[in-house]
C-alpha atoms as a PDB file:
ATOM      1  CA  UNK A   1      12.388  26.600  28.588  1.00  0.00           C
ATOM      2  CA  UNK A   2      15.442  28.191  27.675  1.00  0.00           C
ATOM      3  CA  UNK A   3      14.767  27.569  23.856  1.00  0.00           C
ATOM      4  CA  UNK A   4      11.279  28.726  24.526  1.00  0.00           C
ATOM      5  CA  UNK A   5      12.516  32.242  25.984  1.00  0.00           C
ATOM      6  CA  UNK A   6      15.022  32.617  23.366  1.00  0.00           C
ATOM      7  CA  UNK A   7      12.256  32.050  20.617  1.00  0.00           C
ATOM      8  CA  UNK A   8      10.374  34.471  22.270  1.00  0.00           C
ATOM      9  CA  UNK A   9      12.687  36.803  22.061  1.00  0.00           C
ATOM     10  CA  UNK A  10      13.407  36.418  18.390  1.00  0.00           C
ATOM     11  CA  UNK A  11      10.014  36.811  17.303  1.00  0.00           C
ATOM     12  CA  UNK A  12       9.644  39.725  19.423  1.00  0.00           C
ATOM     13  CA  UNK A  13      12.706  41.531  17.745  1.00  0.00           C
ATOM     14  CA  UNK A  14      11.620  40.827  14.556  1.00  0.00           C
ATOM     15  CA  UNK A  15       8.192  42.122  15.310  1.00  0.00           C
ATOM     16  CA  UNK A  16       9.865  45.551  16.761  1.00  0.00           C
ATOM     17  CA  UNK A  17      11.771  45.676  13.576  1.00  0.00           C
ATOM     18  CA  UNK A  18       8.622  45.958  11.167  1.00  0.00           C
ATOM     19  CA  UNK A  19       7.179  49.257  11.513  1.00  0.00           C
ATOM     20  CA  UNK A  20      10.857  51.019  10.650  1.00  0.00           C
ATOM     21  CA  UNK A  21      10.871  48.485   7.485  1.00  0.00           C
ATOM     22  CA  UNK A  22       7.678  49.998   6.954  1.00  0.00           C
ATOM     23  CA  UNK A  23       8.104  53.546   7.656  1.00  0.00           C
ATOM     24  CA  UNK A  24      11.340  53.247   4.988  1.00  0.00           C
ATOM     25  CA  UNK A  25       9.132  51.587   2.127  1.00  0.00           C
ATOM     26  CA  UNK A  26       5.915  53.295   2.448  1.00  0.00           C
ATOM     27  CA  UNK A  27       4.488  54.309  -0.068  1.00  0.00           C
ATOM     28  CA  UNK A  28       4.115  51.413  -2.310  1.00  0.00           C
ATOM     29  CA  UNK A  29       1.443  52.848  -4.166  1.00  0.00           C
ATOM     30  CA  UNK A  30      -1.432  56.602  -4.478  1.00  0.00           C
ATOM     31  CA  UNK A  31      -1.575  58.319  -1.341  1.00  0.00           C
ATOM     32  CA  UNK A  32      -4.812  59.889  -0.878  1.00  0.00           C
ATOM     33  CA  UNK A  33      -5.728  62.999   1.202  1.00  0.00           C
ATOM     34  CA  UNK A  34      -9.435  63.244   2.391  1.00  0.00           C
ATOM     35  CA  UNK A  35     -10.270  66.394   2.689  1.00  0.00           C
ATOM     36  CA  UNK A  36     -13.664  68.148   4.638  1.00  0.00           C
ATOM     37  CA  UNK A  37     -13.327  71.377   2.802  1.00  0.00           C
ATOM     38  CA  UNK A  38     -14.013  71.944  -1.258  1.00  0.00           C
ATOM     39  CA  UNK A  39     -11.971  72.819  -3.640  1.00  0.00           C
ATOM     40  CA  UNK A  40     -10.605  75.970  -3.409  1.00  0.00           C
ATOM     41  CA  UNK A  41     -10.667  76.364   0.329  1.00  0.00           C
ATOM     42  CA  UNK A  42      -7.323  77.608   2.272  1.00  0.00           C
ATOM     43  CA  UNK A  43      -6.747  73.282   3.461  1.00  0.00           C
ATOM     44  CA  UNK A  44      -7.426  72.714   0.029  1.00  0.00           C
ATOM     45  CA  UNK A  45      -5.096  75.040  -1.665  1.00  0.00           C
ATOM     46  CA  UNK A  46      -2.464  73.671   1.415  1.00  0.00           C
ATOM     47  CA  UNK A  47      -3.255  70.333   0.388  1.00  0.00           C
ATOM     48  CA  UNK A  48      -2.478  70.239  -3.153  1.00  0.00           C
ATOM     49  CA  UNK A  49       0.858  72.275  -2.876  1.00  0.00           C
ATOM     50  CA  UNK A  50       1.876  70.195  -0.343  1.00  0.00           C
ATOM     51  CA  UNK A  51       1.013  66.902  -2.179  1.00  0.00           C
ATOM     52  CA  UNK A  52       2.716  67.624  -5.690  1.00  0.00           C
ATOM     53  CA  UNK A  53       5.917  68.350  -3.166  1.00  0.00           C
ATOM     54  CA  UNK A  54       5.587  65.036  -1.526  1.00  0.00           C
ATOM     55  CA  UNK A  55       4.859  63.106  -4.677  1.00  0.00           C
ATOM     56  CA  UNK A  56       8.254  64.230  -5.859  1.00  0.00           C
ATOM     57  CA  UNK A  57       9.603  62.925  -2.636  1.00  0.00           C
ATOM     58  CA  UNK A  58       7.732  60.320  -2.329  1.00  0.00           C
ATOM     59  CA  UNK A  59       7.950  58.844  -5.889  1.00  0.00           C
ATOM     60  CA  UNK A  60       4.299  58.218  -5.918  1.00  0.00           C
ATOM     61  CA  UNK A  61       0.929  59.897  -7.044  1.00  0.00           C
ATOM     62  CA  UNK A  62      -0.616  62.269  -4.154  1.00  0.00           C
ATOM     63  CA  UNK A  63      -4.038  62.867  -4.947  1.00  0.00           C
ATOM     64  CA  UNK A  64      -6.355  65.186  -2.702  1.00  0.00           C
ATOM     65  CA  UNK A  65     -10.021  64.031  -2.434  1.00  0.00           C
ATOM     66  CA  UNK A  66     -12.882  66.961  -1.573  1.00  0.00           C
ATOM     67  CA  UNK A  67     -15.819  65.306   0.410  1.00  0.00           C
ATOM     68  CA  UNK A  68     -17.068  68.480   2.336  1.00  0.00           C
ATOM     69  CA  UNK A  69     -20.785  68.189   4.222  1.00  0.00           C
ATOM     70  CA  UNK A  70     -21.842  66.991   7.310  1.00  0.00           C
ATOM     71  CA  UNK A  71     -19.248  69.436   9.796  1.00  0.00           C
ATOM     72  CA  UNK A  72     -16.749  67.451   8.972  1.00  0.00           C
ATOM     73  CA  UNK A  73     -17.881  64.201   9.189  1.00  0.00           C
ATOM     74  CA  UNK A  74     -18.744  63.109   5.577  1.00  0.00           C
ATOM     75  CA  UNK A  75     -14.884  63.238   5.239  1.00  0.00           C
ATOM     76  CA  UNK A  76     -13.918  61.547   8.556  1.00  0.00           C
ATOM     77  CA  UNK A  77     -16.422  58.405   7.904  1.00  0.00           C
ATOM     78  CA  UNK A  78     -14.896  57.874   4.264  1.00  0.00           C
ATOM     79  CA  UNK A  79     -11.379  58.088   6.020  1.00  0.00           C
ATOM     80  CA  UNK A  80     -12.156  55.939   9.272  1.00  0.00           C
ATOM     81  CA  UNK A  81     -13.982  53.314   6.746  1.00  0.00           C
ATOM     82  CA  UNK A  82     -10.684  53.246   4.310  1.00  0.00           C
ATOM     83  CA  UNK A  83      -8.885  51.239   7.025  1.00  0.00           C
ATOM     84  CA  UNK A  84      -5.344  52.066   4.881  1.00  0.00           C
ATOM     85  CA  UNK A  85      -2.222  53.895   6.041  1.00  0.00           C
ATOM     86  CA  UNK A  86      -2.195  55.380   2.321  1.00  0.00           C
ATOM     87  CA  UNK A  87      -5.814  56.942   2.647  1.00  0.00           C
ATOM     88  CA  UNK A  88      -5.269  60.052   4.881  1.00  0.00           C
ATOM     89  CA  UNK A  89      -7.344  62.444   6.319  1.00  0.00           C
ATOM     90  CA  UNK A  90      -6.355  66.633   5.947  1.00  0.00           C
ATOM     91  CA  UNK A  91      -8.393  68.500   8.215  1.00  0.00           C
ATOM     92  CA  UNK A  92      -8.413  71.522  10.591  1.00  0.00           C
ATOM     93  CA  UNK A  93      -8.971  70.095  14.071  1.00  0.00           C
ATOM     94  CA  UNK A  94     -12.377  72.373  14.371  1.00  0.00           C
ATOM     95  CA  UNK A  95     -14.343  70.550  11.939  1.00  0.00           C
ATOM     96  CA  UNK A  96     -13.965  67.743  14.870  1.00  0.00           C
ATOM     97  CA  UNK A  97     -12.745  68.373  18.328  1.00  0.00           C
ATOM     98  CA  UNK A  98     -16.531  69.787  18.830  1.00  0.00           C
ATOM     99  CA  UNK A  99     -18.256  67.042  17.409  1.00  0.00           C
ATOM    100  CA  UNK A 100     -18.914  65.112  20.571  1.00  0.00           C
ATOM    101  CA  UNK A 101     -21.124  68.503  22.314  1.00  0.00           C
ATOM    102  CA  UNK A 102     -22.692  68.834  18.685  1.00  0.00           C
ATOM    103  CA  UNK A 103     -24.295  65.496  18.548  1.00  0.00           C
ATOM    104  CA  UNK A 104     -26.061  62.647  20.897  1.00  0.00           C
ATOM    105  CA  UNK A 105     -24.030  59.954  18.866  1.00  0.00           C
ATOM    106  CA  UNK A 106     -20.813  60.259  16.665  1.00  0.00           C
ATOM    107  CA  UNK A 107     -20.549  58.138  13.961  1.00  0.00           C
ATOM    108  CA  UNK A 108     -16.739  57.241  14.447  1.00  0.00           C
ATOM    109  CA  UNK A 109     -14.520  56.927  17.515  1.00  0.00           C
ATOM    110  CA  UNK A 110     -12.589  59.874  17.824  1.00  0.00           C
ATOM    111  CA  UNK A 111      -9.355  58.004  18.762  1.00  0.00           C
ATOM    112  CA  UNK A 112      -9.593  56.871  15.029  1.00  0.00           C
ATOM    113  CA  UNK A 113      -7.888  59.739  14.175  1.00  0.00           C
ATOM    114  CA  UNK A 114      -4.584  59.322  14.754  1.00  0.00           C
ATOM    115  CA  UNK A 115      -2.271  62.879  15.190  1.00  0.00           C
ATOM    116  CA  UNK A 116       0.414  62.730  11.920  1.00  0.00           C
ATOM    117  CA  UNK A 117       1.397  66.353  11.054  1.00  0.00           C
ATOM    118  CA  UNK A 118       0.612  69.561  11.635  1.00  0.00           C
ATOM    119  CA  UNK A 119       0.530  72.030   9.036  1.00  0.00           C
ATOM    120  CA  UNK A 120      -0.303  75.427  10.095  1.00  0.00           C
ATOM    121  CA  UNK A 121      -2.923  77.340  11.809  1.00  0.00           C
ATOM    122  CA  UNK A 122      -5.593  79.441  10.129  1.00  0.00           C
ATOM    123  CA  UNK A 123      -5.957  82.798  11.332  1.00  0.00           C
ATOM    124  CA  UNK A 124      -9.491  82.960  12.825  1.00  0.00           C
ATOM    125  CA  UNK A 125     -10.695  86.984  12.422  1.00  0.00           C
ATOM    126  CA  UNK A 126     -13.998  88.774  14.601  1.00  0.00           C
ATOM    127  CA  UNK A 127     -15.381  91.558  12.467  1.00  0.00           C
ATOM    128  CA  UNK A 128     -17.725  94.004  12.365  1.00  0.00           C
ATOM    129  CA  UNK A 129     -19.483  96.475  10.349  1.00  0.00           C
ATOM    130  CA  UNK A 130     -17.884  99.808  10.336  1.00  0.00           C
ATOM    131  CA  UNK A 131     -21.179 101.446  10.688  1.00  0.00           C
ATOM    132  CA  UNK A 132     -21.157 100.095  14.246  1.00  0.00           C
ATOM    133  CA  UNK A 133     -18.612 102.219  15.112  1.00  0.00           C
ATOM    134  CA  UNK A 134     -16.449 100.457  17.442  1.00  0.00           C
ATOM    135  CA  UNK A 135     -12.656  99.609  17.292  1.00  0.00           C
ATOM    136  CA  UNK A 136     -12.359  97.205  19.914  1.00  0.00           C
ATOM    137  CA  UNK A 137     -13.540  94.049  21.535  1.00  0.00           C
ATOM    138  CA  UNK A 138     -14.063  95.835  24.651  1.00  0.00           C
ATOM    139  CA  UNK A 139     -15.916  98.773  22.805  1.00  0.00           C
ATOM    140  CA  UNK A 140     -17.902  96.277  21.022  1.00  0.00           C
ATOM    141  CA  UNK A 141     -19.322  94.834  24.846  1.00  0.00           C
ATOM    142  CA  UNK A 142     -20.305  97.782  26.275  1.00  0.00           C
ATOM    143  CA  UNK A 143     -22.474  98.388  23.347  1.00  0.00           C
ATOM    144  CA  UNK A 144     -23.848  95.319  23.992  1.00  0.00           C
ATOM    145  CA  UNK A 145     -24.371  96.135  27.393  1.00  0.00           C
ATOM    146  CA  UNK A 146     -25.459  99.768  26.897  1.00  0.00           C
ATOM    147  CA  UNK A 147     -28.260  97.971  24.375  1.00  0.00           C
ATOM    148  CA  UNK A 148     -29.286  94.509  25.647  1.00  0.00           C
ATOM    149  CA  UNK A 149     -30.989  92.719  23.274  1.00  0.00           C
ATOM    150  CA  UNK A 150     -30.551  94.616  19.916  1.00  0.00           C
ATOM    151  CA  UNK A 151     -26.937  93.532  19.001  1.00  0.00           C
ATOM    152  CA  UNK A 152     -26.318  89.625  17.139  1.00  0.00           C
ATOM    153  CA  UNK A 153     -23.690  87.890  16.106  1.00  0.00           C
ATOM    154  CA  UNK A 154     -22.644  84.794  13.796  1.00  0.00           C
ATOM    155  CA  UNK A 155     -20.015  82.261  13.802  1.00  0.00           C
ATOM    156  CA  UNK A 156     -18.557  78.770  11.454  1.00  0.00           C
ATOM    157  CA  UNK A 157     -19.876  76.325  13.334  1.00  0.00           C
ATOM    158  CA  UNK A 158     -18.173  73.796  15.780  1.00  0.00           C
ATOM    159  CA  UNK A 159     -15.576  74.681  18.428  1.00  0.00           C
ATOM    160  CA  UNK A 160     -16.078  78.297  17.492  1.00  0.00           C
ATOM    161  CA  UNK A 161     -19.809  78.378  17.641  1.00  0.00           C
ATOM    162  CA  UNK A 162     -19.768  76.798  21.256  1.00  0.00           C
ATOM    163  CA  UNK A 163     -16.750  78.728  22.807  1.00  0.00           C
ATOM    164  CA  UNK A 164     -18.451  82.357  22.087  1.00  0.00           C
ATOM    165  CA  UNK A 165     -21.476  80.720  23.375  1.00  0.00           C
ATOM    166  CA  UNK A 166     -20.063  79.995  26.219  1.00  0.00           C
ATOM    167  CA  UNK A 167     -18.349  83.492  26.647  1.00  0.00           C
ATOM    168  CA  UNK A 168     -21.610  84.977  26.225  1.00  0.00           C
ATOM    169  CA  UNK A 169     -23.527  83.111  29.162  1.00  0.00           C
ATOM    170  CA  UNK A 170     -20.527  83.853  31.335  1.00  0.00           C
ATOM    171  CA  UNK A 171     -20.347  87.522  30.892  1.00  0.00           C
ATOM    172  CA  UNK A 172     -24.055  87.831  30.976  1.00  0.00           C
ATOM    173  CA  UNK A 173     -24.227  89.491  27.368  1.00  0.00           C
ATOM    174  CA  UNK A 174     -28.010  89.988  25.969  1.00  0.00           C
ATOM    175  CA  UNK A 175     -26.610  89.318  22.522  1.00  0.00           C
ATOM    176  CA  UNK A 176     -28.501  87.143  20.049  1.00  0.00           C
ATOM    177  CA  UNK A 177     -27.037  84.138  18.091  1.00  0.00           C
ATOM    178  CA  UNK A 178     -27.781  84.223  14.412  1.00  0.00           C
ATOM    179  CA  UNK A 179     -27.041  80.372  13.069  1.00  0.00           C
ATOM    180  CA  UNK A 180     -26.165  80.470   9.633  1.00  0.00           C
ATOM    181  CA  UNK A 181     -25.603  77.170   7.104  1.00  0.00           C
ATOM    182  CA  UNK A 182     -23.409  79.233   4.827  1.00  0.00           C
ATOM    183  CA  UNK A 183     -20.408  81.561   5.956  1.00  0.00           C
ATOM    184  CA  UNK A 184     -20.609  84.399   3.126  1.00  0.00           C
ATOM    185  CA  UNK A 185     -24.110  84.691   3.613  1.00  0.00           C
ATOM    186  CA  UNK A 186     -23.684  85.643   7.678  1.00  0.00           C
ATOM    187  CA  UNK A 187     -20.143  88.060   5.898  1.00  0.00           C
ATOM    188  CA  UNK A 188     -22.826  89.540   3.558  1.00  0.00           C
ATOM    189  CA  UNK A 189     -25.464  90.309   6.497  1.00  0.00           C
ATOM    190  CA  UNK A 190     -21.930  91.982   8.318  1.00  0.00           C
ATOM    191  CA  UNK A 191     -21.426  93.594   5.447  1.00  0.00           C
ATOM    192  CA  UNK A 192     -24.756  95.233   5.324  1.00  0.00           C
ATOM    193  CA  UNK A 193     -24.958  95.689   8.731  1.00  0.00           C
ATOM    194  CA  UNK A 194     -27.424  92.873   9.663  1.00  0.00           C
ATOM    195  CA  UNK A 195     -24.720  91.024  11.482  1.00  0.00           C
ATOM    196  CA  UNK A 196     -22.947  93.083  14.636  1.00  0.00           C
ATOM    197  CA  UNK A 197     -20.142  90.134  15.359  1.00  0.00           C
ATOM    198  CA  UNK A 198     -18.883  88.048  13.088  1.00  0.00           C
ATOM    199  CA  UNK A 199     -16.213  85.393  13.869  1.00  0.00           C
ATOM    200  CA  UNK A 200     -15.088  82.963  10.984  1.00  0.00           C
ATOM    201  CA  UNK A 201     -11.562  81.984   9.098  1.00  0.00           C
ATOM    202  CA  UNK A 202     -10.161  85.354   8.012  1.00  0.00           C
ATOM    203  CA  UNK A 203      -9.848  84.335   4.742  1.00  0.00           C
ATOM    204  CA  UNK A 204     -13.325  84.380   4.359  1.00  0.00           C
ATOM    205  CA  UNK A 205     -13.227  88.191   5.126  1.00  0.00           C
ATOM    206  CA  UNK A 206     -10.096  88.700   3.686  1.00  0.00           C
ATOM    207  CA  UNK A 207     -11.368  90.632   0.411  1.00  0.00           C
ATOM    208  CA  UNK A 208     -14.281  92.528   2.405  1.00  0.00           C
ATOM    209  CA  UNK A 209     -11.772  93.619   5.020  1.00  0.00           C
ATOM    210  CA  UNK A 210      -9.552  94.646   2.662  1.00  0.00           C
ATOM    211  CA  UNK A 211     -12.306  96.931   0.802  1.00  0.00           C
ATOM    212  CA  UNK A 212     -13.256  98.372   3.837  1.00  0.00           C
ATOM    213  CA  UNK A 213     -16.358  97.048   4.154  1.00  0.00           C
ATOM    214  CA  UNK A 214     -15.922  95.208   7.304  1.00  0.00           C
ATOM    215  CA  UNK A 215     -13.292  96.303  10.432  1.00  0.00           C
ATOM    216  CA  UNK A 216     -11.389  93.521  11.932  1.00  0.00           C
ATOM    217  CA  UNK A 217     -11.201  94.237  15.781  1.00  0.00           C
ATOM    218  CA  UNK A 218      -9.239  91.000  16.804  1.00  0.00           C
ATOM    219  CA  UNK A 219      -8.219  87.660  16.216  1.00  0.00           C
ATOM    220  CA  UNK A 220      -9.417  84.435  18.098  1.00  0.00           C
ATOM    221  CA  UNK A 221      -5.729  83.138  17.584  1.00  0.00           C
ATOM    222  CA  UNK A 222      -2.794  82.345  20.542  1.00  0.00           C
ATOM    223  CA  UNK A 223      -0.717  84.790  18.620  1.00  0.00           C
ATOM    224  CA  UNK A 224      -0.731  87.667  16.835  1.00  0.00           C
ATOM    225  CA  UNK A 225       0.288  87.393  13.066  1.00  0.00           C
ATOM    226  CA  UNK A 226       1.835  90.301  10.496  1.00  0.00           C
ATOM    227  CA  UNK A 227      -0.930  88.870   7.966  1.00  0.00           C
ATOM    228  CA  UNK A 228      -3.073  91.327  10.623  1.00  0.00           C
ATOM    229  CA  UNK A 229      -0.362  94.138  11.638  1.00  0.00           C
ATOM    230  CA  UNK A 230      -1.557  96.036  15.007  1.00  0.00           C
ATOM    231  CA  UNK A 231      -4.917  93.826  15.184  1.00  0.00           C
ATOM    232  CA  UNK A 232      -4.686  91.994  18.815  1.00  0.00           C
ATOM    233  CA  UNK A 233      -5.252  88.574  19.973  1.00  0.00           C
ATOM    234  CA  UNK A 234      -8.241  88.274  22.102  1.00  0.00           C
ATOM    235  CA  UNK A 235      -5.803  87.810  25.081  1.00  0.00           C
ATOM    236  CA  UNK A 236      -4.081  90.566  24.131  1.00  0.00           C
ATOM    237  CA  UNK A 237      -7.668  92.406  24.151  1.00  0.00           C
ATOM    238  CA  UNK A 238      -8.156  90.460  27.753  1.00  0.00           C
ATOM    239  CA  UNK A 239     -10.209  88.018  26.488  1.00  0.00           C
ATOM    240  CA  UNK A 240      -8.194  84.760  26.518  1.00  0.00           C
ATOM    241  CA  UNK A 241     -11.349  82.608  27.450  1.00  0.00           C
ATOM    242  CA  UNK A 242     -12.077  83.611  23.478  1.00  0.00           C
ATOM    243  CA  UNK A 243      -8.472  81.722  22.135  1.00  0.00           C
ATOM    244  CA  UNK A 244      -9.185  79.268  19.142  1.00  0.00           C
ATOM    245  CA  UNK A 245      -6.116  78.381  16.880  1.00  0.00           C
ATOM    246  CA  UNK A 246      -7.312  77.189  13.432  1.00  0.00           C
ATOM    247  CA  UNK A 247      -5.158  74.197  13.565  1.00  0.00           C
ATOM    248  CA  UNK A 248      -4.509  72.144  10.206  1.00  0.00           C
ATOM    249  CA  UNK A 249      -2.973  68.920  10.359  1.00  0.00           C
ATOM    250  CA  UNK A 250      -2.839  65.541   8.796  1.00  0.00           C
ATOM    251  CA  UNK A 251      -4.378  62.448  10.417  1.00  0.00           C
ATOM    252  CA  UNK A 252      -3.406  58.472   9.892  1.00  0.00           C
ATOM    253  CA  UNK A 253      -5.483  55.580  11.315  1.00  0.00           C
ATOM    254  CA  UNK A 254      -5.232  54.700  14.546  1.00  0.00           C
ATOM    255  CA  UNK A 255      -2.885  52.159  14.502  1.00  0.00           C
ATOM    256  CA  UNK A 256      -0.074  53.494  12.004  1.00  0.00           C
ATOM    257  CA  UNK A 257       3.236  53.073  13.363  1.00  0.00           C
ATOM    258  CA  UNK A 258       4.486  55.855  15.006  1.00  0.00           C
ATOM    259  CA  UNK A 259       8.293  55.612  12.948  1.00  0.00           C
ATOM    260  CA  UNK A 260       5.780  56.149  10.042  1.00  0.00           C
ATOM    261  CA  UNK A 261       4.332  59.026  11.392  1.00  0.00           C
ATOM    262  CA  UNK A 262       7.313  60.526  12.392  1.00  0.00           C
ATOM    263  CA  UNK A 263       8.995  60.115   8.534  1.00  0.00           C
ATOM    264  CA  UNK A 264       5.489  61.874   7.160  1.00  0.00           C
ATOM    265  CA  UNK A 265       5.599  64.414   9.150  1.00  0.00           C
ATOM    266  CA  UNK A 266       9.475  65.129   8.836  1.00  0.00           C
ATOM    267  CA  UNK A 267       8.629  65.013   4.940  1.00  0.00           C
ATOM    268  CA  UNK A 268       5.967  67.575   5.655  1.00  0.00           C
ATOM    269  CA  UNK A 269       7.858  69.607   7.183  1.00  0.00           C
ATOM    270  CA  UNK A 270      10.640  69.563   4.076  1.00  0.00           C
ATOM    271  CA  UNK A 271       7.911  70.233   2.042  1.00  0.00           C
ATOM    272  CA  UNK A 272       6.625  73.427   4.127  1.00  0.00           C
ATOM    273  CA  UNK A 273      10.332  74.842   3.838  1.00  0.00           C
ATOM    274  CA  UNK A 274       9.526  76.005   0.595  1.00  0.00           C
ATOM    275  CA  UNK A 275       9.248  79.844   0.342  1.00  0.00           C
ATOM    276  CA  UNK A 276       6.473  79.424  -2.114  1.00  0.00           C
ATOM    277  CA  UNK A 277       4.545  77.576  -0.087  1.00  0.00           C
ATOM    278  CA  UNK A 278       4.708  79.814   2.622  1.00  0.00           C
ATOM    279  CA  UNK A 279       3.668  82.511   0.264  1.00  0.00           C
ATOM    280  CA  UNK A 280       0.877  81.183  -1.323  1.00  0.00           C
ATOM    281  CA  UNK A 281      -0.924  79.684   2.342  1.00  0.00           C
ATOM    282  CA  UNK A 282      -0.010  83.295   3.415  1.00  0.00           C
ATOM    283  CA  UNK A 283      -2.254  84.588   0.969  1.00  0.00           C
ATOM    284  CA  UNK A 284      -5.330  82.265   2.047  1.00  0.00           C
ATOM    285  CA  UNK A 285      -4.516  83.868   5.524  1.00  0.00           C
ATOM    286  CA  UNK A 286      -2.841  80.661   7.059  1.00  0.00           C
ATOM    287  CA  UNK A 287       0.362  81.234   9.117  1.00  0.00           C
ATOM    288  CA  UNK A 288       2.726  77.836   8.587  1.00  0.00           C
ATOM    289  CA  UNK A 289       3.057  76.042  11.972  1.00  0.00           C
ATOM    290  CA  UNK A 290       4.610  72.497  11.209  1.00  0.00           C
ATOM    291  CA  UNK A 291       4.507  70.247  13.886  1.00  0.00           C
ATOM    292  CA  UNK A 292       5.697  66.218  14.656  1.00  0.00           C
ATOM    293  CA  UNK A 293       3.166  64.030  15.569  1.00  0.00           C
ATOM    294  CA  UNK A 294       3.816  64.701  19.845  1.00  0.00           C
ATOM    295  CA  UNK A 295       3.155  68.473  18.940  1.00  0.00           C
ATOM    296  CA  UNK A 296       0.513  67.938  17.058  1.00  0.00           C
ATOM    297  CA  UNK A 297      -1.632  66.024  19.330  1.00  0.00           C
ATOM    298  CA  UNK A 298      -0.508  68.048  22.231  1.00  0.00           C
ATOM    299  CA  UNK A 299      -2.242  71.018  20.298  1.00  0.00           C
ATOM    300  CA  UNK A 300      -5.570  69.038  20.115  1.00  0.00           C
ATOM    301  CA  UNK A 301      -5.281  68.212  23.101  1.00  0.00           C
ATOM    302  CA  UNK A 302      -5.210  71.652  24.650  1.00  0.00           C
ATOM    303  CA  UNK A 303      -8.048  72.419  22.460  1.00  0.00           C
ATOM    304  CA  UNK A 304      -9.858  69.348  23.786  1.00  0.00           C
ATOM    305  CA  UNK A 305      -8.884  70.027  27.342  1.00  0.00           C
ATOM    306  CA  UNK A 306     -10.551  74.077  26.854  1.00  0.00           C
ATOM    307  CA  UNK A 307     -14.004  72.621  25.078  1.00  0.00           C
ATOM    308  CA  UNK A 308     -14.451  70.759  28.420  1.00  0.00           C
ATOM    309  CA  UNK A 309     -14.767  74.192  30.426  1.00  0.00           C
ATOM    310  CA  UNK A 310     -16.694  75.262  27.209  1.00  0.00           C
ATOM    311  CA  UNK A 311     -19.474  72.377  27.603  1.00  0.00           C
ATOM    312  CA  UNK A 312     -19.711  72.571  31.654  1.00  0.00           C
ATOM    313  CA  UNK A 313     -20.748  76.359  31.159  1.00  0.00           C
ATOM    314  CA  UNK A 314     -22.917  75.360  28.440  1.00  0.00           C
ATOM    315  CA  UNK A 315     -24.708  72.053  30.280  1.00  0.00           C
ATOM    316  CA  UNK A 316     -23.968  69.932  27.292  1.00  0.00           C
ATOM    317  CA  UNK A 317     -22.477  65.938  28.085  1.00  0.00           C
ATOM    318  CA  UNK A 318     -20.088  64.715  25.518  1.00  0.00           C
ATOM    319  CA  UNK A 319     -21.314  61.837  23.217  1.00  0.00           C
ATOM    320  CA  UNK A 320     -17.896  60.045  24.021  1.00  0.00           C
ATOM    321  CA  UNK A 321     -18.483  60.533  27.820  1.00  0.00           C
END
């Protein structure tokens, strides 16, 4: 029995000592990064500076792979299906933490995507025409309310969509939804004054706001950023039911070791140090926010945790329930 125990024992040392073996010899061949988004996107542009950094440290190739369509989920099936700790998946956590209130069945378990690194967080800008006329969130409501029914607005989908959804059937706004398939059309219709409220990545807007053509009244973001001097967070505005942080992360498969996720994300986060890359995800209007695994998850989690109020205002049961 003795023998037995001791046996035991040994195997289960050796089995502990595995995943740092692992974590210290990874890669052993391409790393691929899956991406939702095309080429050319603010995760994209992320993506590839942050791969040729990491193939440099990583003394292997680093290849990014575009497979937007679907809300995400074109990306997040090729990913899930890979089933290989050098297939990864780069995504913002709003093409997914909505998924389950956006459709009866998900193709994938959500716990199949496995918290790695974050990256940063995307600063997420509400607009409006200047021919409105209003400078604030709380000016832009009481129009609403001093003309029910005449006002729209437009949103990405996903986590987005459903939280100002949500904020509208609480507050009792008669404001009208406009769904639109492609985000510069619904910035076009702001543009011309079609759209009253738009809410979408800023760099979408970037250029137009710049020009003048649209006025950016506040961000959706915990925090304010200097990419938007003296615009406030919808907190700050007192609408903190309105918070979304464009989180950007990357995500392993469920069961990769956690010392391996630990040693990506510490590598990430060498990478991120570099000035340039800070200046050039600046300019796509993302503010750098790198994260270990723990924080990561613990972001999506609070994200998860406020989409549950979200869905219990709208009456809508989560596919995972």
């Amino acid at each position: 029995m003795a023998n037995m125990k001791t046996m035991v024992g040994v195997v289960a040392a050796a089995l502990l000592s595995v995943a740092p073996m692992a974590a210290q010899t990874w890669p052993q061949r391409t790393v691929k990064f899956i991406l939702p988004l095309g080429p050319g996107s603010g995760a994209d542009i992320g993506a590839r500076l942050i791969a040729e950094k990491l193939a440099a440290r990583w003394g292997q190739p680093v290849v990014v792979e575009n497979r937007p369509g679907g809300d995400g989920i074109v990306a997040i099936n090729a990913f899930v299906s890979a089933h290989d700790d050098h297939v990864l998946l780069l995504s913002p956590s709003s093409a997914f933490i909505a998924h389950p209130y956006m459709y009866d069945k998900l193709s994938y378990d959500p716990r199949d995507l496995s918290p790695v690194a974050r990256i940063s967080s995307t600063v997420i800008s509400i607009s409006v025409p200047p021919s409105l006329g209003v400078n604030s969130l709380k000016e832009l409501f009481a129009t609403v309310r001093a003309q029910p029914g005449t006002l729209n607005w437009a949103s990405t989908t996903g986590a987005t969509d459903l939280i100002v959804q949500s904020f509208v059937k609480k507050s009792g706004l008669d404001i009208v939804r406009v769904p639109y398939r492609n985000p510069v059309e619904a910035l076009t219709d702001t543009v011309n004054g079609r759209v009253h409220l738009y809410w979408a990545a800023h760099a979408i807007v970037q250029a137009q706001a710049q020009a003048g053509n649209v006025k950016v009244i506040a961000i959706a973001n915990s925090e304010p950023t200097s990419l938007l001097p003296g615009v406030p967070t919808v907190t700050q505005a007192g609408y903190p039911d309105l918070t979304l942080d464009g989180l950007i992360g990357i995500f392993g498969p469920r069961d990769m070791p956690q010392p391996l996720r630990e040693r990506i994300a510490a590598d990430v986060k060498t990478a991120l140090d570099d000035s340039s890359i800070h200046s050039r995800l600046t300019a796509t209007a993302q503010v750098v926010v790198p994260g270990s695994a723990a924080e990561f998850a613990a972001s999506i989690d609070k994200q998860r945790a406020g989409l549950v109020e979200v869905a219990r205002v709208l009456g809508i049961k989560s596919a995972t329930q």
